[in-house]
C-alpha atoms as a PDB file:
ATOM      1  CA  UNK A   1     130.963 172.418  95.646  1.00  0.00           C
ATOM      2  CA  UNK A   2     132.424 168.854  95.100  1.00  0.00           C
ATOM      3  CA  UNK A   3     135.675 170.121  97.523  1.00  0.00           C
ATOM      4  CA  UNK A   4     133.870 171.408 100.081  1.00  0.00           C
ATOM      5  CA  UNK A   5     131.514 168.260 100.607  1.00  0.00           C
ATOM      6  CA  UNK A   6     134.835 166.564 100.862  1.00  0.00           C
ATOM      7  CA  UNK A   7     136.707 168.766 102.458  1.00  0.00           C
ATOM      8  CA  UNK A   8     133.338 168.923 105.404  1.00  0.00           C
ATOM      9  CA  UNK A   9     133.188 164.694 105.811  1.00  0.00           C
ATOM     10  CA  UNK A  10     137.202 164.595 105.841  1.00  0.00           C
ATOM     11  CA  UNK A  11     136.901 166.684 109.015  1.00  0.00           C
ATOM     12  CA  UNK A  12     135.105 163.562 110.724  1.00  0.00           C
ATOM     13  CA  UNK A  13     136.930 163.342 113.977  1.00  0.00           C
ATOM     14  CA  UNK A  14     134.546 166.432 114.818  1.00  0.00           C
ATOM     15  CA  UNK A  15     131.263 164.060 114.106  1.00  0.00           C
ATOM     16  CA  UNK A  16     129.861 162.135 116.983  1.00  0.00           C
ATOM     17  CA  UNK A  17     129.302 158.908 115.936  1.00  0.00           C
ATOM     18  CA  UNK A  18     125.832 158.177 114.045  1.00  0.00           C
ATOM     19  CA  UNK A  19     125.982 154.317 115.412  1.00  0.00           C
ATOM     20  CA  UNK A  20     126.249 155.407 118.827  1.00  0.00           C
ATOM     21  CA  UNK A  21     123.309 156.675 119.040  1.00  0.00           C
ATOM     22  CA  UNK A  22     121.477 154.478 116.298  1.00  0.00           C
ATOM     23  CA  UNK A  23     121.668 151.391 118.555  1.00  0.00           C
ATOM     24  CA  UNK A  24     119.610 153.309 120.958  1.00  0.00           C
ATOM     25  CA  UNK A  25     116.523 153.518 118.623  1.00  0.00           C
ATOM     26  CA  UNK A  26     115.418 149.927 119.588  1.00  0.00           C
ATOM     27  CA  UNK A  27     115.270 151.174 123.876  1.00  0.00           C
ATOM     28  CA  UNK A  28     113.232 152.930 126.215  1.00  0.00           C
ATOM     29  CA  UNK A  29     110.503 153.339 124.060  1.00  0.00           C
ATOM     30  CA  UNK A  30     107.371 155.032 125.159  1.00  0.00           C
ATOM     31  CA  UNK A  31     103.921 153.365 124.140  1.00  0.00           C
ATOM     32  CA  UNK A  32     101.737 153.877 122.182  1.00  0.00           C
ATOM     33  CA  UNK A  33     104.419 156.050 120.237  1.00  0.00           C
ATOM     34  CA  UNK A  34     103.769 159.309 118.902  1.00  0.00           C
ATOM     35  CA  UNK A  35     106.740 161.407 117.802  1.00  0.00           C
ATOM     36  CA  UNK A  36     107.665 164.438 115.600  1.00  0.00           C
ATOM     37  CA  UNK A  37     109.888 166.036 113.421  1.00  0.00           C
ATOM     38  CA  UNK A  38     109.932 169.691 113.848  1.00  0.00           C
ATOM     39  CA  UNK A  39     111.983 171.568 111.580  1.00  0.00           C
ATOM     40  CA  UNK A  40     112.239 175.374 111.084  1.00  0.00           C
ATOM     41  CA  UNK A  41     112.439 176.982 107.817  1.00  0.00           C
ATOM     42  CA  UNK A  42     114.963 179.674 108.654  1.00  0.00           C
ATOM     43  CA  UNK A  43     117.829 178.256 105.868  1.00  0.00           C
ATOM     44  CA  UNK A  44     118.390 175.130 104.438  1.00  0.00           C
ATOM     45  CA  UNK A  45     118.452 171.886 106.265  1.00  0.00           C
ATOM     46  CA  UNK A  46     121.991 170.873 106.826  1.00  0.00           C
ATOM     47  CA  UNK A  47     123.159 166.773 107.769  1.00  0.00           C
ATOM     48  CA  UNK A  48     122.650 167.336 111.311  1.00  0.00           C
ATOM     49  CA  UNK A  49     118.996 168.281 111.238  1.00  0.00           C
ATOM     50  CA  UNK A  50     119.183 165.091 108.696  1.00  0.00           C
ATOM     51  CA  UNK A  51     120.920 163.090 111.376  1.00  0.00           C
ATOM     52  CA  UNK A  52     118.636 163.871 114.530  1.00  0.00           C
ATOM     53  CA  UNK A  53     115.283 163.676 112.172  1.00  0.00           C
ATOM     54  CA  UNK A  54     116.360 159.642 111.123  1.00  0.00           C
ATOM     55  CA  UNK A  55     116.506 159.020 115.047  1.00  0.00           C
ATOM     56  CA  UNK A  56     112.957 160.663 115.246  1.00  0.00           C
ATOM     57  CA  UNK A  57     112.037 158.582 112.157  1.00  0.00           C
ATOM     58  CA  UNK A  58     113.824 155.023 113.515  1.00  0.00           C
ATOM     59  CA  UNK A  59     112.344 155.305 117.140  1.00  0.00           C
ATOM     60  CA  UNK A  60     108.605 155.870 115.670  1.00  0.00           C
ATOM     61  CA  UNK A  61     108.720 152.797 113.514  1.00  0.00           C
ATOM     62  CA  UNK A  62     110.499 150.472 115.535  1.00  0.00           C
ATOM     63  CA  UNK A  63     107.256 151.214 118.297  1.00  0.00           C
ATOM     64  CA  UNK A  64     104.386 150.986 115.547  1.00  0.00           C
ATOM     65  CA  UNK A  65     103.948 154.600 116.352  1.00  0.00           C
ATOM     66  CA  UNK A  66     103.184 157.738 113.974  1.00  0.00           C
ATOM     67  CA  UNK A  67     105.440 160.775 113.477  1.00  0.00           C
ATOM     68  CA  UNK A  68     104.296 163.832 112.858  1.00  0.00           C
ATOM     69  CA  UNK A  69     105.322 166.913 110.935  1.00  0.00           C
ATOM     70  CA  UNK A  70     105.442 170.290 112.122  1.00  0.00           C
ATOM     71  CA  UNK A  71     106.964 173.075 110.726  1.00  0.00           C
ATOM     72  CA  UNK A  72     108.346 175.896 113.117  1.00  0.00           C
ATOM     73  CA  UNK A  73     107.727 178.579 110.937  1.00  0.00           C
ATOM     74  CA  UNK A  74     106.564 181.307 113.886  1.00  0.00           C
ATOM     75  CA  UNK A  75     110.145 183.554 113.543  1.00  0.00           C
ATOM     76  CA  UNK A  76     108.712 186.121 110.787  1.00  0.00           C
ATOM     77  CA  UNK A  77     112.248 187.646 110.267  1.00  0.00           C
ATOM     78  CA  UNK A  78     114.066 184.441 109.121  1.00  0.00           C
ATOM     79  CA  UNK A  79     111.282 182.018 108.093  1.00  0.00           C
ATOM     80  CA  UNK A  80     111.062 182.683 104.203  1.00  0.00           C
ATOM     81  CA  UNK A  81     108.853 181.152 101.537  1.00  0.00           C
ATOM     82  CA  UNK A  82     112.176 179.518  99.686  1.00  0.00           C
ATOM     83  CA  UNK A  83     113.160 177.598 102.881  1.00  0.00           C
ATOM     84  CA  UNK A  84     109.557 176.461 103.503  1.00  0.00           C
ATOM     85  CA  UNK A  85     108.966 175.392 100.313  1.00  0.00           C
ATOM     86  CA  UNK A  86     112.546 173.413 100.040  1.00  0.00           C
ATOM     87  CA  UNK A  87     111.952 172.179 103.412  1.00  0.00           C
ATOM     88  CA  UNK A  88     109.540 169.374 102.501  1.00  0.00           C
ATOM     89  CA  UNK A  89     111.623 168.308  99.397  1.00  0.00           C
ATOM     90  CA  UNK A  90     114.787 167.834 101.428  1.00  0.00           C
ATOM     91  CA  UNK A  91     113.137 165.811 103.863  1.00  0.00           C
ATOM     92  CA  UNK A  92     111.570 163.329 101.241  1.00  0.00           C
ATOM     93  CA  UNK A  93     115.045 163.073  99.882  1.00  0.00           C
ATOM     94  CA  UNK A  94     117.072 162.465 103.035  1.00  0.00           C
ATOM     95  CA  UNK A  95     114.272 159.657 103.170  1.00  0.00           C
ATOM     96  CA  UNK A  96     111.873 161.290 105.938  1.00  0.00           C
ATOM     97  CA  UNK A  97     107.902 159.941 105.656  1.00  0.00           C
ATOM     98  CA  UNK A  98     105.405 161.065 108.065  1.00  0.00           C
ATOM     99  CA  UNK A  99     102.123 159.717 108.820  1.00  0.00           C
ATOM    100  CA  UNK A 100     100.822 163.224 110.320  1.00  0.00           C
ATOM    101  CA  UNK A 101     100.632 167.006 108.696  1.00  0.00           C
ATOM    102  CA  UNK A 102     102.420 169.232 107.672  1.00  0.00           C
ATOM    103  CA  UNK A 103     101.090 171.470 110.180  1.00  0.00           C
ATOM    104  CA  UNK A 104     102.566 175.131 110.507  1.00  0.00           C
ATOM    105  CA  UNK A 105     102.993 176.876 113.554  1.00  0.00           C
ATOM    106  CA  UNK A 106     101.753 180.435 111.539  1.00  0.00           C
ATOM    107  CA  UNK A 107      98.804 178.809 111.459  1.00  0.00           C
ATOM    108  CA  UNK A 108      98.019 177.756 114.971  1.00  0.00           C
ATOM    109  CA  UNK A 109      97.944 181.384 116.839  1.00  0.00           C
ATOM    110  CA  UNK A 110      94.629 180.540 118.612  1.00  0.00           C
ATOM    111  CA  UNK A 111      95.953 177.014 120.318  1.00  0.00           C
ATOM    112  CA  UNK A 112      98.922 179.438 121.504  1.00  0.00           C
ATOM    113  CA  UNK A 113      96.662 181.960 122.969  1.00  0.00           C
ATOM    114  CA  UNK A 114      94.491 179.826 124.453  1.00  0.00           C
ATOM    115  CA  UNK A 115      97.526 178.521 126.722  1.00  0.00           C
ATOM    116  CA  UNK A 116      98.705 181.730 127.493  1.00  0.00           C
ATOM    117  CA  UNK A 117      94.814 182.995 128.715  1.00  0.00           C
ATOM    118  CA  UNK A 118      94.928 179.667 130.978  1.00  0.00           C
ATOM    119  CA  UNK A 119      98.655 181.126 132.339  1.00  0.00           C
ATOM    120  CA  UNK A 120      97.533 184.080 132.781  1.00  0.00           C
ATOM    121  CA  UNK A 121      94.115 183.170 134.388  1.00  0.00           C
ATOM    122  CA  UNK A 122      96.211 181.593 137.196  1.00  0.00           C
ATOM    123  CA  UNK A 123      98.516 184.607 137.493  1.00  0.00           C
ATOM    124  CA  UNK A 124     101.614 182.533 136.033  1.00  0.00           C
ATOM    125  CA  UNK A 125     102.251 185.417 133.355  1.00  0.00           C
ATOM    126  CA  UNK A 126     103.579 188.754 133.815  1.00  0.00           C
ATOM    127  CA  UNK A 127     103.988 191.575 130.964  1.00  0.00           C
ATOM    128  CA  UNK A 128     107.779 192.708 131.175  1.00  0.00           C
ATOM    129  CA  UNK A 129     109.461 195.938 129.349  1.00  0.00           C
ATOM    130  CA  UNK A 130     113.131 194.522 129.611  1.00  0.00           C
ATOM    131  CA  UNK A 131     114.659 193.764 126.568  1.00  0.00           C
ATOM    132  CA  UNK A 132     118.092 191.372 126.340  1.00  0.00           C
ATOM    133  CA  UNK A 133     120.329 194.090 126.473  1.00  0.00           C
ATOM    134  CA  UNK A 134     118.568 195.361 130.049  1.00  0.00           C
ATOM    135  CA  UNK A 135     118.883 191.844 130.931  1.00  0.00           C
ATOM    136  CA  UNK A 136     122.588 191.263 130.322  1.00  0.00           C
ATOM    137  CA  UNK A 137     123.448 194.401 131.159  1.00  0.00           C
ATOM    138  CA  UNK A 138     121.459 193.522 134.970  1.00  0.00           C
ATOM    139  CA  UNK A 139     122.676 190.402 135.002  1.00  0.00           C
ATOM    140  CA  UNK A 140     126.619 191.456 134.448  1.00  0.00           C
ATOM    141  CA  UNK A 141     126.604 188.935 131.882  1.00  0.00           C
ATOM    142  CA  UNK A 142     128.696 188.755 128.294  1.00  0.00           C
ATOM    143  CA  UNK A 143     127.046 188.595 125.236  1.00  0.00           C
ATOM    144  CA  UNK A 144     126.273 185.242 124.365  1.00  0.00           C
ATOM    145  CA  UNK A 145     125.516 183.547 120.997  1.00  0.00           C
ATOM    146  CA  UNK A 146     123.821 180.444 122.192  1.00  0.00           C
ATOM    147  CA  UNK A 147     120.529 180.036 123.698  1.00  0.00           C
ATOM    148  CA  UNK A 148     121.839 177.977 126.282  1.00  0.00           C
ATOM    149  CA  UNK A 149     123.724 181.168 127.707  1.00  0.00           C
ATOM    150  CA  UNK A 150     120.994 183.100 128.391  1.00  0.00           C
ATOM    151  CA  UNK A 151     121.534 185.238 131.470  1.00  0.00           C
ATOM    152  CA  UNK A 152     119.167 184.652 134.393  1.00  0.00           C
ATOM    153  CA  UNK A 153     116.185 186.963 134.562  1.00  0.00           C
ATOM    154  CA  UNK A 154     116.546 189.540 137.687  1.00  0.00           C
ATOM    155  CA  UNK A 155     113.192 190.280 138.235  1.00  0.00           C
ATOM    156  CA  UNK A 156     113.113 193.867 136.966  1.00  0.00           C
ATOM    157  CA  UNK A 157     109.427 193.768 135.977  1.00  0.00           C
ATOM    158  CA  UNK A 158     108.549 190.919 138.079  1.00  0.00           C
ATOM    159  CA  UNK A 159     105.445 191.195 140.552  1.00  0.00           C
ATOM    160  CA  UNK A 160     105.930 191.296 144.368  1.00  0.00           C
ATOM    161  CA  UNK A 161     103.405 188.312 143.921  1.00  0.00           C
ATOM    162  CA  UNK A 162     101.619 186.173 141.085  1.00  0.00           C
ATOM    163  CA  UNK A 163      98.101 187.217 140.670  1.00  0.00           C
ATOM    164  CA  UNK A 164      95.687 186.864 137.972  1.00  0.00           C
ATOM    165  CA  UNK A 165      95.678 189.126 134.498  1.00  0.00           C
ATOM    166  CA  UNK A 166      92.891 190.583 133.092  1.00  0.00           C
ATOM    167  CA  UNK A 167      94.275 191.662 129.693  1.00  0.00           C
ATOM    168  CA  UNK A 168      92.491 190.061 126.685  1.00  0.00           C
ATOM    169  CA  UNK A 169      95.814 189.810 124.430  1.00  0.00           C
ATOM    170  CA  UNK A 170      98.897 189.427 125.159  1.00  0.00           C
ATOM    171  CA  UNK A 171     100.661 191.196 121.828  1.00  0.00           C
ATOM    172  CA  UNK A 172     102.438 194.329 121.924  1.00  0.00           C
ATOM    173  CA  UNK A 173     104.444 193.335 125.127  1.00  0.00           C
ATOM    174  CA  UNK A 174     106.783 190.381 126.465  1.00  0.00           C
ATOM    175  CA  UNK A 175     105.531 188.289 128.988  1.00  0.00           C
ATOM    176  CA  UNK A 176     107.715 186.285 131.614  1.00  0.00           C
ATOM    177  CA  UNK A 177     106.368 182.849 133.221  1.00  0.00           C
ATOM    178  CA  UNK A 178     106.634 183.155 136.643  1.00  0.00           C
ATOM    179  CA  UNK A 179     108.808 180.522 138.224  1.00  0.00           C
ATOM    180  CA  UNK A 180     109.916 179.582 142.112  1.00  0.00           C
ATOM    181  CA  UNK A 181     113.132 180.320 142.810  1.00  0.00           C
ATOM    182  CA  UNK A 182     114.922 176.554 144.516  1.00  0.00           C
ATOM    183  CA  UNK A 183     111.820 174.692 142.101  1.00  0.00           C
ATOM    184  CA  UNK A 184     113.457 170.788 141.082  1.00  0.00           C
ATOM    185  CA  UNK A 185     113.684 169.804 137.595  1.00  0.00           C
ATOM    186  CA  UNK A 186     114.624 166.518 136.923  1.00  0.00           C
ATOM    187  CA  UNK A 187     113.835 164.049 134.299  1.00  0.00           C
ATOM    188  CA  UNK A 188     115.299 160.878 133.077  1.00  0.00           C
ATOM    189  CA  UNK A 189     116.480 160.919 128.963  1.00  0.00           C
ATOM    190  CA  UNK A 190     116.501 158.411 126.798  1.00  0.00           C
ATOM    191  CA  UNK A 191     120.120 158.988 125.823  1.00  0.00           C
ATOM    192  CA  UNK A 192     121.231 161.445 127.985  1.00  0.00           C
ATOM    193  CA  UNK A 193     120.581 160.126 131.294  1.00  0.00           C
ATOM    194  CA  UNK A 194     119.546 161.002 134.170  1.00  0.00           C
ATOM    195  CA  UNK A 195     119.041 165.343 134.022  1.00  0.00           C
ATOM    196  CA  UNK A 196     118.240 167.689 137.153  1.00  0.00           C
ATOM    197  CA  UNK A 197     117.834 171.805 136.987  1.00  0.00           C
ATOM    198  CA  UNK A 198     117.213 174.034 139.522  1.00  0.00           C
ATOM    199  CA  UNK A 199     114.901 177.147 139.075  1.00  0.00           C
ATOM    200  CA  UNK A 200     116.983 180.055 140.173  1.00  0.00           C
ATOM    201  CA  UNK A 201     120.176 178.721 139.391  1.00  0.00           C
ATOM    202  CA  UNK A 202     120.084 177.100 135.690  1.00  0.00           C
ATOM    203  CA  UNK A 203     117.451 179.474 134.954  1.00  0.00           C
ATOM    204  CA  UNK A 204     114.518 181.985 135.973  1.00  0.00           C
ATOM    205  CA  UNK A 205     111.665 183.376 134.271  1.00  0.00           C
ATOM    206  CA  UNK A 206     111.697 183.412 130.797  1.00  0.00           C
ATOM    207  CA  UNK A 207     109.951 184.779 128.006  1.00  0.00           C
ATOM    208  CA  UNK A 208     106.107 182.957 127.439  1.00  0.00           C
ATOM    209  CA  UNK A 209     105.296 185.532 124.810  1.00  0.00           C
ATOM    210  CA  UNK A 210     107.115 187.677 122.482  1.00  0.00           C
ATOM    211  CA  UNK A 211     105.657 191.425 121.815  1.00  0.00           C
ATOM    212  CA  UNK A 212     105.529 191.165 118.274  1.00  0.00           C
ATOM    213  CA  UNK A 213     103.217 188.809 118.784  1.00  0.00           C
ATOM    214  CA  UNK A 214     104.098 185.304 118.796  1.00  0.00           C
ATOM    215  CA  UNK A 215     104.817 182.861 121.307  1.00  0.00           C
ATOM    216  CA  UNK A 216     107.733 182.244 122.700  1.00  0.00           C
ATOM    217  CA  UNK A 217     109.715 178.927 121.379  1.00  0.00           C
ATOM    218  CA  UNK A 218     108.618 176.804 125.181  1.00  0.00           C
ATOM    219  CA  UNK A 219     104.912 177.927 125.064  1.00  0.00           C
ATOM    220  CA  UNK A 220     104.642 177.158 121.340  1.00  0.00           C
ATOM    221  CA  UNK A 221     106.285 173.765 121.489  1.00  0.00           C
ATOM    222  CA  UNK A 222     104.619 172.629 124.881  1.00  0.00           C
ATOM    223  CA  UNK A 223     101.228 173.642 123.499  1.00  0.00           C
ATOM    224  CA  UNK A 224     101.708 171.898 119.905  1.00  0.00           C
ATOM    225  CA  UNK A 225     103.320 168.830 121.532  1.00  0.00           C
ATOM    226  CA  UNK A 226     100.689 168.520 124.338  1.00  0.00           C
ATOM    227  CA  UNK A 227      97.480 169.149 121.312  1.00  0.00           C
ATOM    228  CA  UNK A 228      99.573 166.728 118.896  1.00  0.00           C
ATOM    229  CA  UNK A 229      99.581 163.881 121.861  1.00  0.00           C
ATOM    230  CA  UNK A 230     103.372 163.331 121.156  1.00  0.00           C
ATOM    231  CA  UNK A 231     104.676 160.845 123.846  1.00  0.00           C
ATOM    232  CA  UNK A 232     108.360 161.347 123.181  1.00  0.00           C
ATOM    233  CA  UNK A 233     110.509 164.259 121.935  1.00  0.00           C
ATOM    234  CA  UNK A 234     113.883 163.416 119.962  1.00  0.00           C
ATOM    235  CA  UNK A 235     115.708 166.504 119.405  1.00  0.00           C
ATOM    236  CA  UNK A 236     119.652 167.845 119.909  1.00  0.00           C
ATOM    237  CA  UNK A 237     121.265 167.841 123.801  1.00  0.00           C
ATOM    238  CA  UNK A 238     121.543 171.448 123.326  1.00  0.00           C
ATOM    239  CA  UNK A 239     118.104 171.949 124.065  1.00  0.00           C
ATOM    240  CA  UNK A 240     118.248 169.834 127.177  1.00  0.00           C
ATOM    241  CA  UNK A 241     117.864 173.612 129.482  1.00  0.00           C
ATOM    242  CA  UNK A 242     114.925 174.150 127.113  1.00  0.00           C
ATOM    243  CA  UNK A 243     113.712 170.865 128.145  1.00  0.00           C
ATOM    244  CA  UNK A 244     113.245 172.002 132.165  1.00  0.00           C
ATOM    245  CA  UNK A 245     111.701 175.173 131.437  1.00  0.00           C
ATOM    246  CA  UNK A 246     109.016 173.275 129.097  1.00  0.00           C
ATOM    247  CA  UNK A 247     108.319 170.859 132.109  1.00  0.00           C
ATOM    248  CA  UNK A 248     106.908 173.819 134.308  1.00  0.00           C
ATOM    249  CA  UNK A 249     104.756 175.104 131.398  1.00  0.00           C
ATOM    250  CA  UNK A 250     103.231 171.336 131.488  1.00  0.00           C
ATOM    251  CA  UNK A 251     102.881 171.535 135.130  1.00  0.00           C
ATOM    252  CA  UNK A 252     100.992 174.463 134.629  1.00  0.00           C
ATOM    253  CA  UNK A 253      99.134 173.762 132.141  1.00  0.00           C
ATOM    254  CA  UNK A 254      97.900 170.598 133.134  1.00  0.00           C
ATOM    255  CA  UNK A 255      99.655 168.241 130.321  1.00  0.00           C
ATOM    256  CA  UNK A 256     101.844 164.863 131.051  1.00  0.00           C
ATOM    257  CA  UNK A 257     105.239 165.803 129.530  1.00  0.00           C
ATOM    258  CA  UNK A 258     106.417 163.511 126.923  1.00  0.00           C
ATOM    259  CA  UNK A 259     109.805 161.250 127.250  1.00  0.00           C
ATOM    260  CA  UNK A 260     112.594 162.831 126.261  1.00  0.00           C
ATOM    261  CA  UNK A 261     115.659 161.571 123.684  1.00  0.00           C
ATOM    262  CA  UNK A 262     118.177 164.406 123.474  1.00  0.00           C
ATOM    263  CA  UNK A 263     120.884 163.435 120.645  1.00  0.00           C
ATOM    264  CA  UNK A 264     124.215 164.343 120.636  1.00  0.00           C
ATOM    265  CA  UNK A 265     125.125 167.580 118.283  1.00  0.00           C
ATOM    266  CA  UNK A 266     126.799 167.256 114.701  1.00  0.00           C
ATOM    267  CA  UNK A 267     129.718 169.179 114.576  1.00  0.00           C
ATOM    268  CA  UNK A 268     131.448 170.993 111.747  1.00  0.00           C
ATOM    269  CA  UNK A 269     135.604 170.804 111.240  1.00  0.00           C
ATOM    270  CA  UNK A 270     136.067 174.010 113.506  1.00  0.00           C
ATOM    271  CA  UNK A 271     134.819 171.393 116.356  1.00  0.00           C
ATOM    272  CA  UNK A 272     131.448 174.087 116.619  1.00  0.00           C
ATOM    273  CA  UNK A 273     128.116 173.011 116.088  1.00  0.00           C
ATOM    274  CA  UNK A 274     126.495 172.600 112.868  1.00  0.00           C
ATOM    275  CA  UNK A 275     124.164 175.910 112.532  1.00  0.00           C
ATOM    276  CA  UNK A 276     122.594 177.460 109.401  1.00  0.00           C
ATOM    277  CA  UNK A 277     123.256 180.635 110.105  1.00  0.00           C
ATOM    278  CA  UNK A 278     127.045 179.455 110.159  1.00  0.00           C
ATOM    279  CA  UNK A 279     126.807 178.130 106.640  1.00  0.00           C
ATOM    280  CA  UNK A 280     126.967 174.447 107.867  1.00  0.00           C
ATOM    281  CA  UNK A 281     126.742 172.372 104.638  1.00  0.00           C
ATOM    282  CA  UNK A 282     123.101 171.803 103.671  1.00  0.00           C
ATOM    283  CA  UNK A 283     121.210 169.108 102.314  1.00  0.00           C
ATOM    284  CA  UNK A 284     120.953 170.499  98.735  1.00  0.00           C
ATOM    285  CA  UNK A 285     124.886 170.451  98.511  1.00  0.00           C
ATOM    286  CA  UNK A 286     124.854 167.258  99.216  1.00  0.00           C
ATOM    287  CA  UNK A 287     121.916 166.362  96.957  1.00  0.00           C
ATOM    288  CA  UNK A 288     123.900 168.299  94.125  1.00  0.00           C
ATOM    289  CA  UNK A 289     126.869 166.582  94.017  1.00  0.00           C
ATOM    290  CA  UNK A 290     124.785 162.701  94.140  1.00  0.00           C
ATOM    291  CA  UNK A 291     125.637 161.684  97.842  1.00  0.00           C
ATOM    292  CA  UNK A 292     123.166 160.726 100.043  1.00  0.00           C
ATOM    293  CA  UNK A 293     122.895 161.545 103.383  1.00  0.00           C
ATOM    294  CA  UNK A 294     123.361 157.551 104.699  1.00  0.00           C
ATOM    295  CA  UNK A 295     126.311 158.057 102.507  1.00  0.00           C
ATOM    296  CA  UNK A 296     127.414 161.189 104.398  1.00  0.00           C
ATOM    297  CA  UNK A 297     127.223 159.478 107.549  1.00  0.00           C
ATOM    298  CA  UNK A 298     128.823 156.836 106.992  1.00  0.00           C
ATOM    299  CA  UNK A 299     131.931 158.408 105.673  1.00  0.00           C
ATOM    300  CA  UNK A 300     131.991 160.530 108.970  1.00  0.00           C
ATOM    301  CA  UNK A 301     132.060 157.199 110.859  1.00  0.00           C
ATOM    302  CA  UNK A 302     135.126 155.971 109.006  1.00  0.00           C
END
């Protein structure tokens, strides 16, 4: 285990640098501050969740704010009990303190519902039978393995025009948020800069609820984030696509979107992003062999 800690920080050409980004902690800092780490307990927490969760941390306290914790624990397949449970150890040892929660997502279904009755009251919301492969295969698109690839909805199921729903519940299908095609998106991030989207183009309507009946990741976050108050989101540039589709469910819905601080991604020696389900060197490696994650980082930087 010892070897391939070492062997993972030699490769540190691949890291971006962690005081890069640190120096930004002290600027463009919404107030009053409320922020949020939001980790998911589908594996164990590697040093980039580590990484992006001190920036979170760092940004709240140098505004006076409060962060908050909120486990994403709505993906029944992957979430299990050992991940949860090591979840909040790993972030006391990486040196994460909240002022707020834990609050799970599993527990929250009727916040989530109520936001998808108010969508659907206004006709924003339409049931759809397609699944991904009817999607890609309509779209002429390759499989893709990142959520940032996802093929642009055709419109199989879509209405000829948005009109109110009657149904009570939305489980047992999909449902699509209906979006105008040539819509702006544009938003200015803390580290990021300046960021601009175009419905139609980047993306079209996406999945609001799932039909095994959850929400989909934008309605779940948006609707957490707006109930939580959280003024500003810190989380990884890959989600920056994410970040346009959530600003139409606030629209919507009625909410102020937050500020924005998208960080840039950890990457592994292969140059790829640091993923869990890639076996990207957790915390609890690192905690077994004595080094802490400062430690860790540091060493990358070298």
């Amino acid at each position: 285990m010892i070897y391939r800690v070492v062997e993972f920080l030699r490769a540190r050409r691949a890291f971006v640098m962690f005081s890069d980004w640190h120096l930004a902690a002290n600027f463009s800092l919404p107030l009053p501050y409320r922020g949020r780490l939001a980790p998911s307990p589908t594996g164990f927490l590697h040093l980039g969740h580590a990484r992006t969760f001190l920036l979170a941390q760092e940004r709240a306290r140098a505004a006076g704010g409060k962060l908050v914790l909120r486990v994403e624990d709505l993906d029944r397949e992957r979430c299990r009990p050992e991940f949860r449970a090591a979840l909040l150890e790993d972030l006391a040892w990486a040196g994460m303190a909240w002022d707020e929660g834990p609050f799970y997502q599993s527990e929250r279904r009727d916040v989530y519902l109520s936001a998808w009755r108010r969508l659907a009251a206004m006709g924003l919301v339409y049931p759809c039978d397609c699944t991904r492969r009817d999607v890609l295969r309509a779209a002429g698109a390759p499989h893709a393995e990142e959520e940032a690839a996802e093929p642009i909805y055709p419109g199989t199921c879509r209405p000829a025009e948005a009109r109110p729903r009657e149904e009570s519940s939305p489980d047992g299908r999909n449902w699509r948020f209906h979006t105008s095609a040539g819509e702006p998106i544009a938003f200015d991030d803390a580290l990021a800069g300046p960021q601009a989207f175009t419905v139609g183009r980047d993306f079209g309507d996406f999945l609001a609820w799932r039909r095994d009946g959850v929400p989909a990741y934008e309605l779940a976050v948006v609707s957490d984030d707006a109930a939580m108050d959280i003024t500003e989101v810190v989380r990884g540039v890959d989600l920056l696509r994410s970040t346009a589709r959530q600003i139409l469910l606030y629209r919507a819905l009625g909410h102020p979107p937050p500020a924005w601080c998208h960080a840039p991604l950890l990457t592994g020696p292969d140059g790829r992003r640091l993923a869990k389900r890639a076996g990207a060197l957790s915390l609890r490696e690192m905690r077994a062999v004595g080094m802490m994650v400062t430690e860790a980082l540091a060493v990358a930087e070298r």
